[in-house]
Structures are given as structure tokens and as C-alpha cells.
PDB file of N, CA and C in Angstrom:
ATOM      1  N   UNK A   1       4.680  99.783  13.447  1.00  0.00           N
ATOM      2  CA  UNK A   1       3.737  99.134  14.323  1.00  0.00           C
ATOM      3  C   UNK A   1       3.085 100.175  15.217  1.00  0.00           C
ATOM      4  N   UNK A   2       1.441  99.879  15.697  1.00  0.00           N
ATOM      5  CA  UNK A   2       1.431 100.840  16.535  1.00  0.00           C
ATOM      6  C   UNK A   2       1.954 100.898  17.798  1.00  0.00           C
ATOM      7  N   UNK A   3       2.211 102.348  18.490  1.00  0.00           N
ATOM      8  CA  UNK A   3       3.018 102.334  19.500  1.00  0.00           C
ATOM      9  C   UNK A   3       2.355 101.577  20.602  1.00  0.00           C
ATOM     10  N   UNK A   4       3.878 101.481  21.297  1.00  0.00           N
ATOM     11  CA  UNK A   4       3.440 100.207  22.499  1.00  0.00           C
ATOM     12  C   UNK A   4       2.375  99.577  22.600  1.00  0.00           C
ATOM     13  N   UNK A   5       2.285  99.223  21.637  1.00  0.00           N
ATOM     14  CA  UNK A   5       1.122  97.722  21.752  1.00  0.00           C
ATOM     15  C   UNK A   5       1.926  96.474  22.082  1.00  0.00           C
ATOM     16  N   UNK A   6       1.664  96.128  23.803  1.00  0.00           N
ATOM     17  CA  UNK A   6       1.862  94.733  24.054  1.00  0.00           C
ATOM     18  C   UNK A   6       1.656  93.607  22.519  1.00  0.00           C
ATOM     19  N   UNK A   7       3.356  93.166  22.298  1.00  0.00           N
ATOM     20  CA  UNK A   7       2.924  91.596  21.355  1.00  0.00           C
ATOM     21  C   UNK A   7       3.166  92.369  20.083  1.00  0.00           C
ATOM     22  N   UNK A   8       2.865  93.509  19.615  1.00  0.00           N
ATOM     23  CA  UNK A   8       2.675  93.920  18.603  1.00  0.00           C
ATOM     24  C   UNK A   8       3.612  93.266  17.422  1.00  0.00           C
ATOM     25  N   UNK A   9       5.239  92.986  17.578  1.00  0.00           N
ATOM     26  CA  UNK A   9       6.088  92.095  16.985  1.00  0.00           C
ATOM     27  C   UNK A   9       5.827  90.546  16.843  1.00  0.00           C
ATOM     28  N   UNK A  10       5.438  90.243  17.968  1.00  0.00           N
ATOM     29  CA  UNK A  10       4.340  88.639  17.769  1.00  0.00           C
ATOM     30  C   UNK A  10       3.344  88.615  17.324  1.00  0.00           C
ATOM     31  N   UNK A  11       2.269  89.573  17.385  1.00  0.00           N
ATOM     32  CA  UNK A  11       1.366  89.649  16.447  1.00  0.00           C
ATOM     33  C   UNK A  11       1.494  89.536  14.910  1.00  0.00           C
ATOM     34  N   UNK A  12       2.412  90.599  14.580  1.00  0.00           N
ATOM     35  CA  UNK A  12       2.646  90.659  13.241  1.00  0.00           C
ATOM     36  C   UNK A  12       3.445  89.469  12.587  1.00  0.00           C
ATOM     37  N   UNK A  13       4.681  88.849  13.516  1.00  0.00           N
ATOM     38  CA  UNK A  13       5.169  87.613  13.160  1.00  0.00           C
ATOM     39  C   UNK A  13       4.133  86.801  12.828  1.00  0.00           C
ATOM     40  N   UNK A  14       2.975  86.060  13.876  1.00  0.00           N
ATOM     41  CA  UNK A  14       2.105  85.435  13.875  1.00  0.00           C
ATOM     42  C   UNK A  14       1.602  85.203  12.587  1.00  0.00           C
ATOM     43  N   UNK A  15       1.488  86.336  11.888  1.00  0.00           N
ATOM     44  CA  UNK A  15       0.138  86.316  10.781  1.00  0.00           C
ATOM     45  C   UNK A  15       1.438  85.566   9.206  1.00  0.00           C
ATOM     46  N   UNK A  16       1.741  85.283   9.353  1.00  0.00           N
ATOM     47  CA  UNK A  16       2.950  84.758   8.677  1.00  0.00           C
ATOM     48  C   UNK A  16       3.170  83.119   9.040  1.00  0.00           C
ATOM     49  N   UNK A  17       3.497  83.096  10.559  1.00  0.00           N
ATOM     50  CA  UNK A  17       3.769  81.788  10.808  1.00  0.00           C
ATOM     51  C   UNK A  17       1.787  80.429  10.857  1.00  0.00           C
ATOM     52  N   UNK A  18       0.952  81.786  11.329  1.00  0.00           N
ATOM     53  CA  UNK A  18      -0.334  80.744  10.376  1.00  0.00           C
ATOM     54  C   UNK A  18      -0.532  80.369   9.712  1.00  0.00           C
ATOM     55  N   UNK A  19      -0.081  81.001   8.612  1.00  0.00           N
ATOM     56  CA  UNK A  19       0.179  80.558   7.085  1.00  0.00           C
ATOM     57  C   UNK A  19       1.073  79.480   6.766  1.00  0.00           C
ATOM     58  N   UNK A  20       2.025  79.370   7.498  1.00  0.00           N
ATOM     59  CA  UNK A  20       3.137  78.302   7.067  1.00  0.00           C
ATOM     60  C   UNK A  20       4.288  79.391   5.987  1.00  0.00           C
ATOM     61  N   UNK A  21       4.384  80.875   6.366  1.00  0.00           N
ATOM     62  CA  UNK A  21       5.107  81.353   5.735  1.00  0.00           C
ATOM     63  C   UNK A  21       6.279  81.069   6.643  1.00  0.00           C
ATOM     64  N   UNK A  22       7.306  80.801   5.706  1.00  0.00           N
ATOM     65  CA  UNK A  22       9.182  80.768   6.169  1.00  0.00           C
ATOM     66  C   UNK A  22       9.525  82.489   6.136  1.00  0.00           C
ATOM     67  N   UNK A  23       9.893  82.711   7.814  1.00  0.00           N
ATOM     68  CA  UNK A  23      10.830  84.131   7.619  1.00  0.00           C
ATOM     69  C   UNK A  23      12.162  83.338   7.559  1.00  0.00           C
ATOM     70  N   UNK A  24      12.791  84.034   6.666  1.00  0.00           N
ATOM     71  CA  UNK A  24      14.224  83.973   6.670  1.00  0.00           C
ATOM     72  C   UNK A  24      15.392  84.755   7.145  1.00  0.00           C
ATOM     73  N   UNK A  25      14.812  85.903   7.305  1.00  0.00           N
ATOM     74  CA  UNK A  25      15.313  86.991   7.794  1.00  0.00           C
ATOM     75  C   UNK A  25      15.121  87.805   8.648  1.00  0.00           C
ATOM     76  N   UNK A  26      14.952  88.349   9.502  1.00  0.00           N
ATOM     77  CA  UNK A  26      14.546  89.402  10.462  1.00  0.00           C
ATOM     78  C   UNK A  26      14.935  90.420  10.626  1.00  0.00           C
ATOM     79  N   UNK A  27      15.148  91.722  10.748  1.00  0.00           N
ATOM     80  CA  UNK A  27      16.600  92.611  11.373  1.00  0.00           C
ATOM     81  C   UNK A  27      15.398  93.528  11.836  1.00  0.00           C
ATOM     82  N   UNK A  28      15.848  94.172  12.800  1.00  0.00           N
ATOM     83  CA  UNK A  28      15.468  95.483  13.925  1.00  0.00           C
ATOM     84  C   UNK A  28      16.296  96.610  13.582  1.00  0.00           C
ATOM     85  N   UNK A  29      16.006  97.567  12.911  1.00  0.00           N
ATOM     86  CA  UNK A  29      17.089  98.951  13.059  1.00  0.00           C
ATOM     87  C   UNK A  29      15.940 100.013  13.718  1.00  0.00           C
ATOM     88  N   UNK A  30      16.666 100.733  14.167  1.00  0.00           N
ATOM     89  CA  UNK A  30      15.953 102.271  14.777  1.00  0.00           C
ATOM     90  C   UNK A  30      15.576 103.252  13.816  1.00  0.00           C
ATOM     91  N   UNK A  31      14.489 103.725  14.521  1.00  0.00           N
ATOM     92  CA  UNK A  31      14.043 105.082  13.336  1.00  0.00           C
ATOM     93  C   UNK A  31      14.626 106.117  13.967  1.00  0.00           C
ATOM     94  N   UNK A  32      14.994 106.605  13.177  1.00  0.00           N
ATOM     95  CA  UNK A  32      15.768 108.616  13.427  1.00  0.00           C
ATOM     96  C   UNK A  32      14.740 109.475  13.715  1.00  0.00           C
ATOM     97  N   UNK A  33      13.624 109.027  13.936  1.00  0.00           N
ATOM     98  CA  UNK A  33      12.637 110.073  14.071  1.00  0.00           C
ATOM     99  C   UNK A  33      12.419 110.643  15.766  1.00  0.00           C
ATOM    100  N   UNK A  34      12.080 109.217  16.365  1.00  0.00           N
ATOM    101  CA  UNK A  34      12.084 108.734  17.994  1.00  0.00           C
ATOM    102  C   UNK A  34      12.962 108.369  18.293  1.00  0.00           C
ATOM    103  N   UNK A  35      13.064 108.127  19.521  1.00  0.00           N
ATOM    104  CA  UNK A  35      14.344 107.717  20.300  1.00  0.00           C
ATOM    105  C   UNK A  35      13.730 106.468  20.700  1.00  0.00           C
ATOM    106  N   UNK A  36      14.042 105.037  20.608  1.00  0.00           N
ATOM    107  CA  UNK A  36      13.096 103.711  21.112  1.00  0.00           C
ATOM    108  C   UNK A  36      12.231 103.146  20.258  1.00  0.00           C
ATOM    109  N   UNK A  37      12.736 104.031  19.292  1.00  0.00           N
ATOM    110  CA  UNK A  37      11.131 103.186  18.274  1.00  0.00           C
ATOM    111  C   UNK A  37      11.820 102.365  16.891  1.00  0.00           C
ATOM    112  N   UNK A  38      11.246 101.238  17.135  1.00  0.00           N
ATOM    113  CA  UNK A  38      12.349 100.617  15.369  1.00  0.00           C
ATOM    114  C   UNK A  38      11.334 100.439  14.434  1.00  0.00           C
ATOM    115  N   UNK A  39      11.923 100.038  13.389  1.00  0.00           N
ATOM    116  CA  UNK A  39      11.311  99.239  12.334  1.00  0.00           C
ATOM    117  C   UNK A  39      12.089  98.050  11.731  1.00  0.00           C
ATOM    118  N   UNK A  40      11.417  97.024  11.048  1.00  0.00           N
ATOM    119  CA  UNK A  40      11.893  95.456  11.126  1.00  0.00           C
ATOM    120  C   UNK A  40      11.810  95.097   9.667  1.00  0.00           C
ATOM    121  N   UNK A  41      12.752  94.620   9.055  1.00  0.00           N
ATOM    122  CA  UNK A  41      13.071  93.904   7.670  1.00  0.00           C
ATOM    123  C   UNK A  41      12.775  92.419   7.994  1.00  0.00           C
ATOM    124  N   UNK A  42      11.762  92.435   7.225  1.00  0.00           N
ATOM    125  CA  UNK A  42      11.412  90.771   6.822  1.00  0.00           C
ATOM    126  C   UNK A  42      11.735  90.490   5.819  1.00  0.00           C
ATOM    127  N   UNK A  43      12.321  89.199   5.387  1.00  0.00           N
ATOM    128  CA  UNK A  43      12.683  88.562   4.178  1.00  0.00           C
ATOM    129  C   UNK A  43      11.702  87.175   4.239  1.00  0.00           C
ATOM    130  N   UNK A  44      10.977  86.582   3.443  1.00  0.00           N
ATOM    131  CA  UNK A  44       9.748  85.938   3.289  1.00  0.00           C
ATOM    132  C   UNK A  44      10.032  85.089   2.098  1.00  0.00           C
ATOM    133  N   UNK A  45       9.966  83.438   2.567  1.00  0.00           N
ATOM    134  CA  UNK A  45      10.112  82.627   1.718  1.00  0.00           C
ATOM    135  C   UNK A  45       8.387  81.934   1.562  1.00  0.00           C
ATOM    136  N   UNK A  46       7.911  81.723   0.148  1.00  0.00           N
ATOM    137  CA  UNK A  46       6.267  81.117   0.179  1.00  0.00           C
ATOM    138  C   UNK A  46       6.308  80.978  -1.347  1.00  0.00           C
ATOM    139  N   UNK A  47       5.781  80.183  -1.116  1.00  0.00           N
ATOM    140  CA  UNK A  47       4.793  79.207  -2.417  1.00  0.00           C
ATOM    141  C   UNK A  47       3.545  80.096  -2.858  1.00  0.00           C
ATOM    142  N   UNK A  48       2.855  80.390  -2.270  1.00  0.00           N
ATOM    143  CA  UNK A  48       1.396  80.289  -2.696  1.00  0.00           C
ATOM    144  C   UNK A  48       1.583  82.201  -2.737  1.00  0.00           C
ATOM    145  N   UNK A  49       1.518  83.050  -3.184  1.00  0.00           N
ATOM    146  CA  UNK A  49       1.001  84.686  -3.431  1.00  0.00           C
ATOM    147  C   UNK A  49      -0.387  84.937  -2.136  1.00  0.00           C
ATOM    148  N   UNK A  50      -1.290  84.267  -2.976  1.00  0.00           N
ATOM    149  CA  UNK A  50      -2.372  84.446  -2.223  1.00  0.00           C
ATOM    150  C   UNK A  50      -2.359  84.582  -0.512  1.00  0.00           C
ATOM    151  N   UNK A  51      -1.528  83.550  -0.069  1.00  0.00           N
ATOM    152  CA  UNK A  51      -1.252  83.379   1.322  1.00  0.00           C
ATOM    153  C   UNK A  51      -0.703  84.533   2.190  1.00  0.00           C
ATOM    154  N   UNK A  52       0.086  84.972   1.355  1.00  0.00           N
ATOM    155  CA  UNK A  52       1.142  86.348   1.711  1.00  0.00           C
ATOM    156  C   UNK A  52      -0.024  87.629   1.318  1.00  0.00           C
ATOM    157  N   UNK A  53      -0.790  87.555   0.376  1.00  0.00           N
ATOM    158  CA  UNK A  53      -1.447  88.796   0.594  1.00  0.00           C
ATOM    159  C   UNK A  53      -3.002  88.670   2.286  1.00  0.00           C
ATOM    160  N   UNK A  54      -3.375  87.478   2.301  1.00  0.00           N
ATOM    161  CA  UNK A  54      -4.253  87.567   3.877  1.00  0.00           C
ATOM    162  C   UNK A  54      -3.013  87.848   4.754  1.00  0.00           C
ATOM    163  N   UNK A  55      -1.917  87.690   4.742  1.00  0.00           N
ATOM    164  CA  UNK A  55      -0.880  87.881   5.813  1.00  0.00           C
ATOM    165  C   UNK A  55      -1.036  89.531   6.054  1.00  0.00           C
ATOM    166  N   UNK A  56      -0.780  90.207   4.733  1.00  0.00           N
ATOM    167  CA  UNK A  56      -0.264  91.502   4.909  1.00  0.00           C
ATOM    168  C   UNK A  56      -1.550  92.473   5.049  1.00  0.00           C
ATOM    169  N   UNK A  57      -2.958  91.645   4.616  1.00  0.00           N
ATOM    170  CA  UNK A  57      -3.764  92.369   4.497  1.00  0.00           C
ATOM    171  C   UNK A  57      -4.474  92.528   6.552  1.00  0.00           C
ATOM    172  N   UNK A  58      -4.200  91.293   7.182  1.00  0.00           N
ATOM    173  CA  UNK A  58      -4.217  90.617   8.556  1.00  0.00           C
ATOM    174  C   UNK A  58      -3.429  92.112   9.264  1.00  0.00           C
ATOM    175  N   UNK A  59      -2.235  92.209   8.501  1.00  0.00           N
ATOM    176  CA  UNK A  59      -1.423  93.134   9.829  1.00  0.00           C
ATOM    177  C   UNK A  59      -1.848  94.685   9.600  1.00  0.00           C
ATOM    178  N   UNK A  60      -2.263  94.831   8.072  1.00  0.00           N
ATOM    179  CA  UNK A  60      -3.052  96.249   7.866  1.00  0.00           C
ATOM    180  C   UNK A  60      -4.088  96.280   8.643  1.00  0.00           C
ATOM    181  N   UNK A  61      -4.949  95.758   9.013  1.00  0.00           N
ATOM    182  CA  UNK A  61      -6.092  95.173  10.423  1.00  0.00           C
ATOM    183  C   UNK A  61      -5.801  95.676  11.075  1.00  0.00           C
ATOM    184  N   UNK A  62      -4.679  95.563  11.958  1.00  0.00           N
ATOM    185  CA  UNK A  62      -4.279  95.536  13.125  1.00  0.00           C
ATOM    186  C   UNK A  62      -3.427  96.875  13.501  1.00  0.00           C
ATOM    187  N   UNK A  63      -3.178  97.940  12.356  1.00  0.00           N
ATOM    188  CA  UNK A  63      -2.838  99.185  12.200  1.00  0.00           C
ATOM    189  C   UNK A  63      -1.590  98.615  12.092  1.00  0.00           C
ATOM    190  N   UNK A  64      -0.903  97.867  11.468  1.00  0.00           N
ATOM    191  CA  UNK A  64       0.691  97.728  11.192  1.00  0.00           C
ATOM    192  C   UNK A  64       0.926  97.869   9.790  1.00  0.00           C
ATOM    193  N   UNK A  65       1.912  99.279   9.565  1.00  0.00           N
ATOM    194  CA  UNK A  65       2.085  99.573   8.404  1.00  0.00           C
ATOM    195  C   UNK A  65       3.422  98.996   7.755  1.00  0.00           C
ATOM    196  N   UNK A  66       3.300  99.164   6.332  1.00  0.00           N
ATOM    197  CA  UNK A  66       3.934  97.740   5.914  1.00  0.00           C
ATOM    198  C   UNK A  66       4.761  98.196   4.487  1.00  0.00           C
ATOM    199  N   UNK A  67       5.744  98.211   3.455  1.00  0.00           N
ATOM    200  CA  UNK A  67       5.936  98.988   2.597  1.00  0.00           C
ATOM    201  C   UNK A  67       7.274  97.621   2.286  1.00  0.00           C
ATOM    202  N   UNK A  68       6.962  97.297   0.892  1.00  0.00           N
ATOM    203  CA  UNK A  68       7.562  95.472   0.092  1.00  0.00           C
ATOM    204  C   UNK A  68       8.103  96.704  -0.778  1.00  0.00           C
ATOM    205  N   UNK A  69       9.591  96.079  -0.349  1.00  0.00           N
ATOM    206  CA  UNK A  69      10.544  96.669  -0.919  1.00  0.00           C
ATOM    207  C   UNK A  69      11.478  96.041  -1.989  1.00  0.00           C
ATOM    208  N   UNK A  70      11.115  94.704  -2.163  1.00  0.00           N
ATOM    209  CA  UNK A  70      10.947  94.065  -3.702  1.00  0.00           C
ATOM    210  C   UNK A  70      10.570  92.261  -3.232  1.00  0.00           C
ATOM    211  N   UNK A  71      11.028  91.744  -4.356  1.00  0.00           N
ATOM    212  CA  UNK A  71      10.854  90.200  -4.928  1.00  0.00           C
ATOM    213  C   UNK A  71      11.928  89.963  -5.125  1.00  0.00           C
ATOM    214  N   UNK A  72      12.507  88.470  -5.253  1.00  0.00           N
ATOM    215  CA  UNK A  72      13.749  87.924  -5.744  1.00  0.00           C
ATOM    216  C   UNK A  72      13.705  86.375  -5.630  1.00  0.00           C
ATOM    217  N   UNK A  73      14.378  86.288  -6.171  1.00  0.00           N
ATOM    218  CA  UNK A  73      14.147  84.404  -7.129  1.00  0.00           C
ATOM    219  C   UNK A  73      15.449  84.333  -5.855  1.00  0.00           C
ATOM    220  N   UNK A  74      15.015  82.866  -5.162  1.00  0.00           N
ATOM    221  CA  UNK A  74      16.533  82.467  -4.279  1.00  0.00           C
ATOM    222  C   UNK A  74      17.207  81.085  -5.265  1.00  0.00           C
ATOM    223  N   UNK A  75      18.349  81.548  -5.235  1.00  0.00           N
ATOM    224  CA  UNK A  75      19.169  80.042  -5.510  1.00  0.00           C
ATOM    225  C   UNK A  75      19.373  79.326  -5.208  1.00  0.00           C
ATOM    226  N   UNK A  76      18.881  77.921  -5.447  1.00  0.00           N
ATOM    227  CA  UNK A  76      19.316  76.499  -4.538  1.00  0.00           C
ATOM    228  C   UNK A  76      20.719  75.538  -5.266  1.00  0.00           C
ATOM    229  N   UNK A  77      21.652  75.901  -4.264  1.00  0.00           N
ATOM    230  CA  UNK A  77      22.769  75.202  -4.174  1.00  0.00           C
ATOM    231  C   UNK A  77      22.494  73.670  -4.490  1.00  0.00           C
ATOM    232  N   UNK A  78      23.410  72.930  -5.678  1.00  0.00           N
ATOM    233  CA  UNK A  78      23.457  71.654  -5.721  1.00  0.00           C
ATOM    234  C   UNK A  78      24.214  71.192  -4.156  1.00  0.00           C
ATOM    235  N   UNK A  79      24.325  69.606  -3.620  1.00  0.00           N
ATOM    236  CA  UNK A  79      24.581  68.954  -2.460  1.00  0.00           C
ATOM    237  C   UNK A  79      25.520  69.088  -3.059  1.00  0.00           C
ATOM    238  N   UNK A  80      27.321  68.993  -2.934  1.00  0.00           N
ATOM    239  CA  UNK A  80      28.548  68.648  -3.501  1.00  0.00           C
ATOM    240  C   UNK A  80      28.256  66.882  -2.910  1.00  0.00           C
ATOM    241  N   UNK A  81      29.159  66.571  -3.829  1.00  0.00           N
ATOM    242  CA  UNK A  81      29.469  64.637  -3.416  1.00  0.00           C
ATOM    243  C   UNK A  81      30.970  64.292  -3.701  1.00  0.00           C
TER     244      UNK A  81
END
């Protein structure tokens, strides 16, 4: 993200939750580079492709760099009875 930009983590959330994209995941770890500065794992549940690319193309806009580190099919558990 760029540095200290007020919101910059709500911003980038934002462009996701307009869409009606589901985060499922979040995590914050630190970069080894700076001292104070992180970077954030999103895990992203969506229907539609298209939707997720104005998302990512929205936060490239906004100078937030971005690097999809794969895809994966989720499993839905039967209800037990």
C-alpha cells in the first residue's frame, strides 16, 4: 500500500466489499524490509471473475500493489442429522 495513506487498508477493503465480494480471511504480517510497514493476505470468496478483476484493477488506481498467489475450489461440508 502506499505509505501512510490515511484509510489506505479501508480503501482497499472497500473495493471488494462494493462488489459484494466475501473476505474470508485477512492476516497482517510485517515486511523485513521497514520497521512498521506490513503487508496483508486476503483470501476472497466470489461468484462472478469479472467483479474481482474491477476490484483489483480499482486498488491498482489507487497505487496499491497487489500479487494472487493462487485459486482454490472450497469444500462445502454436508449438515450432519
Amino acid at each position: 500500500m502506499p505509505d501512510n495513506l490515511p484509510g489506505a487498508l479501508h480503501k482497499a477493503l472497500a473495493t471488494f466489499a462494493w462488489r459484494g465480494i466475501d473476505l474470508t480471511k485477512l492476516e497482517s504480517r510485517p515486511l523485513k524490509t521497514t520497521l512498521g510497514e506490513y503487508f496483508f493476505i486476503v483470501d476472497a470468496k466470489y461468484d462472478h471473475p469479472p467483479l474481482l478483476a474491477y476490484a483489483l484493477e480499482e486498488m491498482a488506481s489507487m497505487g496499491i500493489t497487489y500479487k494472487i498467489l493462487g485459486k482454490y475450489d472450497v469444500f462445502q461440508m454436508e449438515s450432519l442429522k
